[in-house]
N, C-alpha and C. Protein backbone atom coordinates (compact mmCIF):
# COMPACT_ATOMS: atom_id res chain seq x y z
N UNK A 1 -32.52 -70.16 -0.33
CA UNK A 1 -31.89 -71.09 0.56
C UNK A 1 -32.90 -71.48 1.65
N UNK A 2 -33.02 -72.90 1.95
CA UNK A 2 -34.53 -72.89 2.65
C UNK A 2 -33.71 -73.76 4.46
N UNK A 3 -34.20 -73.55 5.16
CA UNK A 3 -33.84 -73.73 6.70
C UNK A 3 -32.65 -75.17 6.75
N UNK A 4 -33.57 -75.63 5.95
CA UNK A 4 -32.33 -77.51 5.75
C UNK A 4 -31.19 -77.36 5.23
N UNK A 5 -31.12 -76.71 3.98
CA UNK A 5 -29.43 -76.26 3.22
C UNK A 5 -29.21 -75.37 4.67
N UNK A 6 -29.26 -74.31 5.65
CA UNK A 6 -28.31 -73.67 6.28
C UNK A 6 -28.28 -74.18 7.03
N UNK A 7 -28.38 -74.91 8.04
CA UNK A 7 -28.27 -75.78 9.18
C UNK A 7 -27.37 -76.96 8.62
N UNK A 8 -26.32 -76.94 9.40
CA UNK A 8 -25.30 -78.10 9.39
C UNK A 8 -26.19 -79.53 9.70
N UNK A 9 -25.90 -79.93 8.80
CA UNK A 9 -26.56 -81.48 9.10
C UNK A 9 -25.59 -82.44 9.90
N UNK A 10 -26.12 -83.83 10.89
CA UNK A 10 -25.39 -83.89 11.37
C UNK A 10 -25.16 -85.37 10.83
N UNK A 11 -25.87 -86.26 9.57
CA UNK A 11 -25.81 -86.93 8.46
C UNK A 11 -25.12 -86.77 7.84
N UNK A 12 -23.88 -87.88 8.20
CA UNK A 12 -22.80 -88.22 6.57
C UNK A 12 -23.71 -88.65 5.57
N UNK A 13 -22.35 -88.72 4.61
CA UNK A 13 -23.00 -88.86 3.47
C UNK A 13 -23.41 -90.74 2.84
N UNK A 14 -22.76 -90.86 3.75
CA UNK A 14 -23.68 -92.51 4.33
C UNK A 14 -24.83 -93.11 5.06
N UNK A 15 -25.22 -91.88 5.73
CA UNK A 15 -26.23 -92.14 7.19
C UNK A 15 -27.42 -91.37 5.68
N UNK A 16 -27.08 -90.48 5.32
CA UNK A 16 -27.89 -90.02 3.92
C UNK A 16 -28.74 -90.82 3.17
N UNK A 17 -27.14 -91.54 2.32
CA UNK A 17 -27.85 -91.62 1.28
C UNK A 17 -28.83 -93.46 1.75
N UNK A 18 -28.48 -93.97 2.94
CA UNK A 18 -29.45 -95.30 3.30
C UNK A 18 -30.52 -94.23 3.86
N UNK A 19 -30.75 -93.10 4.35
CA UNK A 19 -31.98 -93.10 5.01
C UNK A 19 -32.74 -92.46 3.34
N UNK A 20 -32.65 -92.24 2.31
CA UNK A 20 -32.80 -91.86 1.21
C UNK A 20 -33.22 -93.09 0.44
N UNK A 21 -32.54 -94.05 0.51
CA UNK A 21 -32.86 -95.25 -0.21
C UNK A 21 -33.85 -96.47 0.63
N UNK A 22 -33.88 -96.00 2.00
CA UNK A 22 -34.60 -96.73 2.85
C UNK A 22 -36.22 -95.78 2.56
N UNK A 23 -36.20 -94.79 2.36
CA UNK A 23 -37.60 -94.44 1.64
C UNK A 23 -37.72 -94.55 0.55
N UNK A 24 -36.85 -94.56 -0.59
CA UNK A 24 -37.21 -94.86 -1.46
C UNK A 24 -37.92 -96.48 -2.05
N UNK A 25 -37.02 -97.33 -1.40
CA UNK A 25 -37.79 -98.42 -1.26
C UNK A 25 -38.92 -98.93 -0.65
N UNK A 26 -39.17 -98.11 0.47
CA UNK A 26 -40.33 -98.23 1.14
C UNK A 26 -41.75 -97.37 0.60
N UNK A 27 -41.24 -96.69 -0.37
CA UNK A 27 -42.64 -96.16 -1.34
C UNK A 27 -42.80 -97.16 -2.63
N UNK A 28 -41.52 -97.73 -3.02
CA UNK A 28 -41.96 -98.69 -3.95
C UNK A 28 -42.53 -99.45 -3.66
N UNK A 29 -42.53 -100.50 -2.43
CA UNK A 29 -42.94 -101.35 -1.71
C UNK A 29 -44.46 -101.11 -1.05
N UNK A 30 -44.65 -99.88 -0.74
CA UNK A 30 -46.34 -99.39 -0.64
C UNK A 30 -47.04 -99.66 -1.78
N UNK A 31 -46.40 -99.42 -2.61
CA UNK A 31 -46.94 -99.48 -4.27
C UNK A 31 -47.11 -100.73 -5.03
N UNK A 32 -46.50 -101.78 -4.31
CA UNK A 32 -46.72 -103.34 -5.15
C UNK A 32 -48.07 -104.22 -4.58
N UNK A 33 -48.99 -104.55 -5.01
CA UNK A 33 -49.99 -105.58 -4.69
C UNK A 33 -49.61 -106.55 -5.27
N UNK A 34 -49.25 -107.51 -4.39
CA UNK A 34 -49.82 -109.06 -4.74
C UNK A 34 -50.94 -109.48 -5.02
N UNK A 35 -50.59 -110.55 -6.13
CA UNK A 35 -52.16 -110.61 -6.88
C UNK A 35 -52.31 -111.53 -5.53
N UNK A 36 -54.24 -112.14 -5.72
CA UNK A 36 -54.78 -112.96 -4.45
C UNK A 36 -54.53 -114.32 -4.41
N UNK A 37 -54.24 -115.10 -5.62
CA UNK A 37 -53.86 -116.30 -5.56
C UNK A 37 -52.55 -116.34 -6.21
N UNK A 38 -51.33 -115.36 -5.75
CA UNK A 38 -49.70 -115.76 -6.03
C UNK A 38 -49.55 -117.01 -5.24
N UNK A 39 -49.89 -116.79 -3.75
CA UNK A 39 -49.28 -117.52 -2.77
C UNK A 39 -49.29 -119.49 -3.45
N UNK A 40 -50.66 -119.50 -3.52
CA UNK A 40 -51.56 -120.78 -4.29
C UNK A 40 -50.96 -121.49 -5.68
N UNK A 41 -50.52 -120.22 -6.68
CA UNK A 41 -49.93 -120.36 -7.62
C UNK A 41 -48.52 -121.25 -8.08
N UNK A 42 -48.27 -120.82 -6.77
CA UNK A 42 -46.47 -120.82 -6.28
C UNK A 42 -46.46 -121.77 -5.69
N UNK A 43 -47.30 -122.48 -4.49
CA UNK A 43 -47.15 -123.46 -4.24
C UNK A 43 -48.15 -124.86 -4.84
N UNK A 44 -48.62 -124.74 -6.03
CA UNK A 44 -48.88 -125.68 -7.12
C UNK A 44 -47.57 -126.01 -8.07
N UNK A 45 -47.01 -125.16 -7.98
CA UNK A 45 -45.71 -124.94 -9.13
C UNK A 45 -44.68 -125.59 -8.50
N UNK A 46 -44.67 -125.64 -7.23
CA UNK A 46 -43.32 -125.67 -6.35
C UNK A 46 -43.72 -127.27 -6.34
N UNK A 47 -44.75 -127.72 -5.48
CA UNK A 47 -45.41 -129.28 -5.72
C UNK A 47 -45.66 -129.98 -6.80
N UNK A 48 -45.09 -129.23 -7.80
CA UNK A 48 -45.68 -129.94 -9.13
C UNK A 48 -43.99 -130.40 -9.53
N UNK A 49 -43.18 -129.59 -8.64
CA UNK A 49 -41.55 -129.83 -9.13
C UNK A 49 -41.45 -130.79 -8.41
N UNK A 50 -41.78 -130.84 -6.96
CA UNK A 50 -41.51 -131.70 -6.28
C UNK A 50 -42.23 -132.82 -6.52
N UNK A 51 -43.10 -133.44 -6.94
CA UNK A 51 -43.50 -135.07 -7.45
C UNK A 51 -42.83 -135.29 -8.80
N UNK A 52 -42.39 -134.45 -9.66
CA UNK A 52 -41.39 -134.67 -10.54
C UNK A 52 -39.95 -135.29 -10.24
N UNK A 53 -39.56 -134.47 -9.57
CA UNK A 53 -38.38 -134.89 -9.10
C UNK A 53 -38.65 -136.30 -8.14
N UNK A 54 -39.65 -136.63 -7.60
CA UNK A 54 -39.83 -137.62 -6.37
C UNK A 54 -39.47 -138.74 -7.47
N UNK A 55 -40.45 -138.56 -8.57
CA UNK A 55 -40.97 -139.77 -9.92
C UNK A 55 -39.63 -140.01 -10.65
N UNK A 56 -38.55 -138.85 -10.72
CA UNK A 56 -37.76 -139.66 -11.33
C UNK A 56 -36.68 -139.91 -10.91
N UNK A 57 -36.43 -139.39 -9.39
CA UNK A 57 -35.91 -140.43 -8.77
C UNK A 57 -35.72 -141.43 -8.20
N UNK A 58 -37.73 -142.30 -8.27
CA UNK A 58 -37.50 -143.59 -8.02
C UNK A 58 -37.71 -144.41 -9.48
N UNK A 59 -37.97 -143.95 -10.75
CA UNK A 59 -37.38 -144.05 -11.93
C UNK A 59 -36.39 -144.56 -11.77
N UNK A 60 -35.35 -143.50 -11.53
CA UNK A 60 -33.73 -143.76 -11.20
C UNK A 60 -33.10 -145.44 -10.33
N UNK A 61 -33.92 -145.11 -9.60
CA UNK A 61 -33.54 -146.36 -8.48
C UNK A 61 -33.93 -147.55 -8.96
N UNK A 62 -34.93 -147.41 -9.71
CA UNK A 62 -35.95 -148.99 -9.87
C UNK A 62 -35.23 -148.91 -11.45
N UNK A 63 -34.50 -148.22 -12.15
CA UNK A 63 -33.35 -148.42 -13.27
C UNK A 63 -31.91 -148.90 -13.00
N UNK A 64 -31.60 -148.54 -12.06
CA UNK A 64 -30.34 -148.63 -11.36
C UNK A 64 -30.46 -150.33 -10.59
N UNK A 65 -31.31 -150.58 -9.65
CA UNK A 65 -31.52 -152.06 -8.99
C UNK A 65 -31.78 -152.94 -10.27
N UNK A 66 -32.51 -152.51 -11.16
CA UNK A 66 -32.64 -153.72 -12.52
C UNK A 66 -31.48 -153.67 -12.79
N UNK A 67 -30.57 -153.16 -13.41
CA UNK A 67 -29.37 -153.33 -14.18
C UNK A 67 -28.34 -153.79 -13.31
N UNK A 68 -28.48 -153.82 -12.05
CA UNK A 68 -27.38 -154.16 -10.94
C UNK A 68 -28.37 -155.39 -11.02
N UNK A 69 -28.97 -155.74 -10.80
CA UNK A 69 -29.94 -157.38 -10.68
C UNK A 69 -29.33 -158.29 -12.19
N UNK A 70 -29.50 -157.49 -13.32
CA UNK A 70 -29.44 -158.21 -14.64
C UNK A 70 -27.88 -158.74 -14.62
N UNK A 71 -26.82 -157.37 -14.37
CA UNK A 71 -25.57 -157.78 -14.31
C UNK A 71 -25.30 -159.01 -13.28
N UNK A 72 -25.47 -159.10 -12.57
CA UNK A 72 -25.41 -159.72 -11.55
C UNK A 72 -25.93 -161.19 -11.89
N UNK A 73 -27.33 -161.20 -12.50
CA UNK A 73 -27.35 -162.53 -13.18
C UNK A 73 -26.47 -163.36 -14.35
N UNK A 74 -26.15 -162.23 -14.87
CA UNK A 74 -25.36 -162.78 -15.88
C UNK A 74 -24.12 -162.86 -15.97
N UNK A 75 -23.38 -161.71 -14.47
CA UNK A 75 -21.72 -162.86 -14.05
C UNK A 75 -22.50 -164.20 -13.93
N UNK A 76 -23.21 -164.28 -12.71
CA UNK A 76 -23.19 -165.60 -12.25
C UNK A 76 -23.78 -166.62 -13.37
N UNK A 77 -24.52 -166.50 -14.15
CA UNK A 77 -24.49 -167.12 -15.61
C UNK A 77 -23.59 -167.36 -16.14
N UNK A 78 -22.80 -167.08 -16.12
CA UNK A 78 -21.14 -167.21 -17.01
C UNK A 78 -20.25 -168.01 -16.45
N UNK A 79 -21.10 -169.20 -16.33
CA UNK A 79 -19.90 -170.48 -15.70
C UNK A 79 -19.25 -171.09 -16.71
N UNK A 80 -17.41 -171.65 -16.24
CA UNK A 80 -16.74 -172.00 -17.21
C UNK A 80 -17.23 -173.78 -17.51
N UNK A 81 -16.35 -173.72 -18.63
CA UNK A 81 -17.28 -175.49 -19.07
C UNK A 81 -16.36 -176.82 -18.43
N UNK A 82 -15.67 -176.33 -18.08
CA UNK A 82 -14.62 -177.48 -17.22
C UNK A 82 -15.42 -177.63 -15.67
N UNK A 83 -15.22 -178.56 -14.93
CA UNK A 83 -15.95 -178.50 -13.57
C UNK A 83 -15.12 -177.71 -12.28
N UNK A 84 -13.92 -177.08 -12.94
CA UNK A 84 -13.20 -176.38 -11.78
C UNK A 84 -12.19 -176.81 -11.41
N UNK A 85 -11.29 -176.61 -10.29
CA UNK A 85 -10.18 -176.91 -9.60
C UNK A 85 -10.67 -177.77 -8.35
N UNK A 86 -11.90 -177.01 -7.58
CA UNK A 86 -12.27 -177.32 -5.86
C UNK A 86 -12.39 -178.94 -6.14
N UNK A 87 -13.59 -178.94 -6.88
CA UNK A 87 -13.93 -180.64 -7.42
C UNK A 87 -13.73 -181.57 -8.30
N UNK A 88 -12.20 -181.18 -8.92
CA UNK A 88 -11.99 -182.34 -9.91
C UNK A 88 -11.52 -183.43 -9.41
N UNK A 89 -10.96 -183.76 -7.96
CA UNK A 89 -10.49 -184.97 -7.80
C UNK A 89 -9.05 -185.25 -7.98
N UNK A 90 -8.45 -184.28 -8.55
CA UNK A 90 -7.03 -184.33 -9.40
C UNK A 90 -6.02 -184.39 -8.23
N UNK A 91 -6.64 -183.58 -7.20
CA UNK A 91 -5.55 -183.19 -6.15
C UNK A 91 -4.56 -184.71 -5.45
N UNK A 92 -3.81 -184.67 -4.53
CA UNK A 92 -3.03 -185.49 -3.90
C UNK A 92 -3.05 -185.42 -2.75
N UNK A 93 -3.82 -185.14 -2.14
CA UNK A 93 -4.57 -185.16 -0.49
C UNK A 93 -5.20 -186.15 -0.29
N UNK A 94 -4.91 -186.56 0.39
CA UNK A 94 -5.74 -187.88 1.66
C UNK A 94 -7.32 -187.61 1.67
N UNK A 95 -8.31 -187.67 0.64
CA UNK A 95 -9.77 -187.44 1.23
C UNK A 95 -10.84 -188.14 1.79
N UNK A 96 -11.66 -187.87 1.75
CA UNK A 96 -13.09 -188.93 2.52
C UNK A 96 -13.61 -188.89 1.17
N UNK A 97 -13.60 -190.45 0.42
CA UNK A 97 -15.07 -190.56 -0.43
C UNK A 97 -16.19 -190.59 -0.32
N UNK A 98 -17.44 -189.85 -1.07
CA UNK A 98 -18.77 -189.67 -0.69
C UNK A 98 -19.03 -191.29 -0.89
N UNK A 99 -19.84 -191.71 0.00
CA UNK A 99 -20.64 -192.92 -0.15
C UNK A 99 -21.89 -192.55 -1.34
N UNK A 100 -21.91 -193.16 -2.78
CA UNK A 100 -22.79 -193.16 -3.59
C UNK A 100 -22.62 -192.01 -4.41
N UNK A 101 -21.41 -191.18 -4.56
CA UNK A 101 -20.51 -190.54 -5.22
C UNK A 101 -19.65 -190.98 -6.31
N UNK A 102 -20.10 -189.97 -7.20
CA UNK A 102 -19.08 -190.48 -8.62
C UNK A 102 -17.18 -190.99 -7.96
N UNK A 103 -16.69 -191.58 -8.76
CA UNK A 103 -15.54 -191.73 -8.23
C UNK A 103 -14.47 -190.48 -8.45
N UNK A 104 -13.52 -190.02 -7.78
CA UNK A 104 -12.90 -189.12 -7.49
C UNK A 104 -13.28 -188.14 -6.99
N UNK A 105 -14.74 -188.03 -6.81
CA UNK A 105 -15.11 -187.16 -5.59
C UNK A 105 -14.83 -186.93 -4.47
N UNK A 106 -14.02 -186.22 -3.56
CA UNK A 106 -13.36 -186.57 -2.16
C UNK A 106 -13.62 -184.88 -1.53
N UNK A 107 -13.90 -185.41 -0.07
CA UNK A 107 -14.10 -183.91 0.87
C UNK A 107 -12.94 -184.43 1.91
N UNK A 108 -12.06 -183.60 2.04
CA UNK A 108 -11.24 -183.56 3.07
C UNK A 108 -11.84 -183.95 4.47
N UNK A 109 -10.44 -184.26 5.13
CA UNK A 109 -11.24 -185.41 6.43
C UNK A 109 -12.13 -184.20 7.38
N UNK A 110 -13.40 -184.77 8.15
CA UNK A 110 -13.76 -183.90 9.21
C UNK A 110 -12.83 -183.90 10.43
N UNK A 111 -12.90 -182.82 11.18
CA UNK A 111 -12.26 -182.40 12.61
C UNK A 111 -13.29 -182.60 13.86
N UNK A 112 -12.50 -183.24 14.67
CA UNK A 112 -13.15 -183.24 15.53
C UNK A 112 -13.92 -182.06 16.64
């Protein structure tokens, strides 16, 4: 029986077993070398994600503005073959004829 087993300790068995595992980790941790160029390694790797990701998210954008540009041309491409309602002339309102205007062309009167 050696002096430590007879002496009442005054370490639960919580205050124990962290000061037990707080050395134990701290001898593993004496024991690890980092190689000399991790640091270098890691941040080539990390920068090499990050211009990836930069590239295809303006990929993304400059895919996304074309197809919103294309759609966009081609509602407004998609005119019907009749000349409309605004300017057929059909209406029954009092208008102003254009001087040198097809006939039934009319713009409602100006306001003063």
């Amino acid at each position: 029986m050696t002096q430590r087993d007879a002496t009442p300790s005054r370490d639960t068995g919580a205050d124990r077993t962290e000061r037990e595992l707080r050395e134990a980790l701290s001898a593993l941790a004496d024991g690890v070398r980092a190689a000399p160029d991790a640091y270098r390694t890691a941040r080539g790797e990390w920068l090499r994600r990050e211009r990836r990701r930069r590239l295809v998210l303006a990929v993304l954008i400059a895919v996304v503005f074309t197809l919103a540009t294309l759609i966009g041309l081609w509602v407004l491409n998609r005119t019907p073959a009749d000349p409309g309602v605004i300017f057929s002339g059909t209406g029954s309102h009092a208008g102003v004829s254009l001087p040198g205007s097809p006939t039934g062309t009319s713009l409602p009167p100006s306001h003063p």
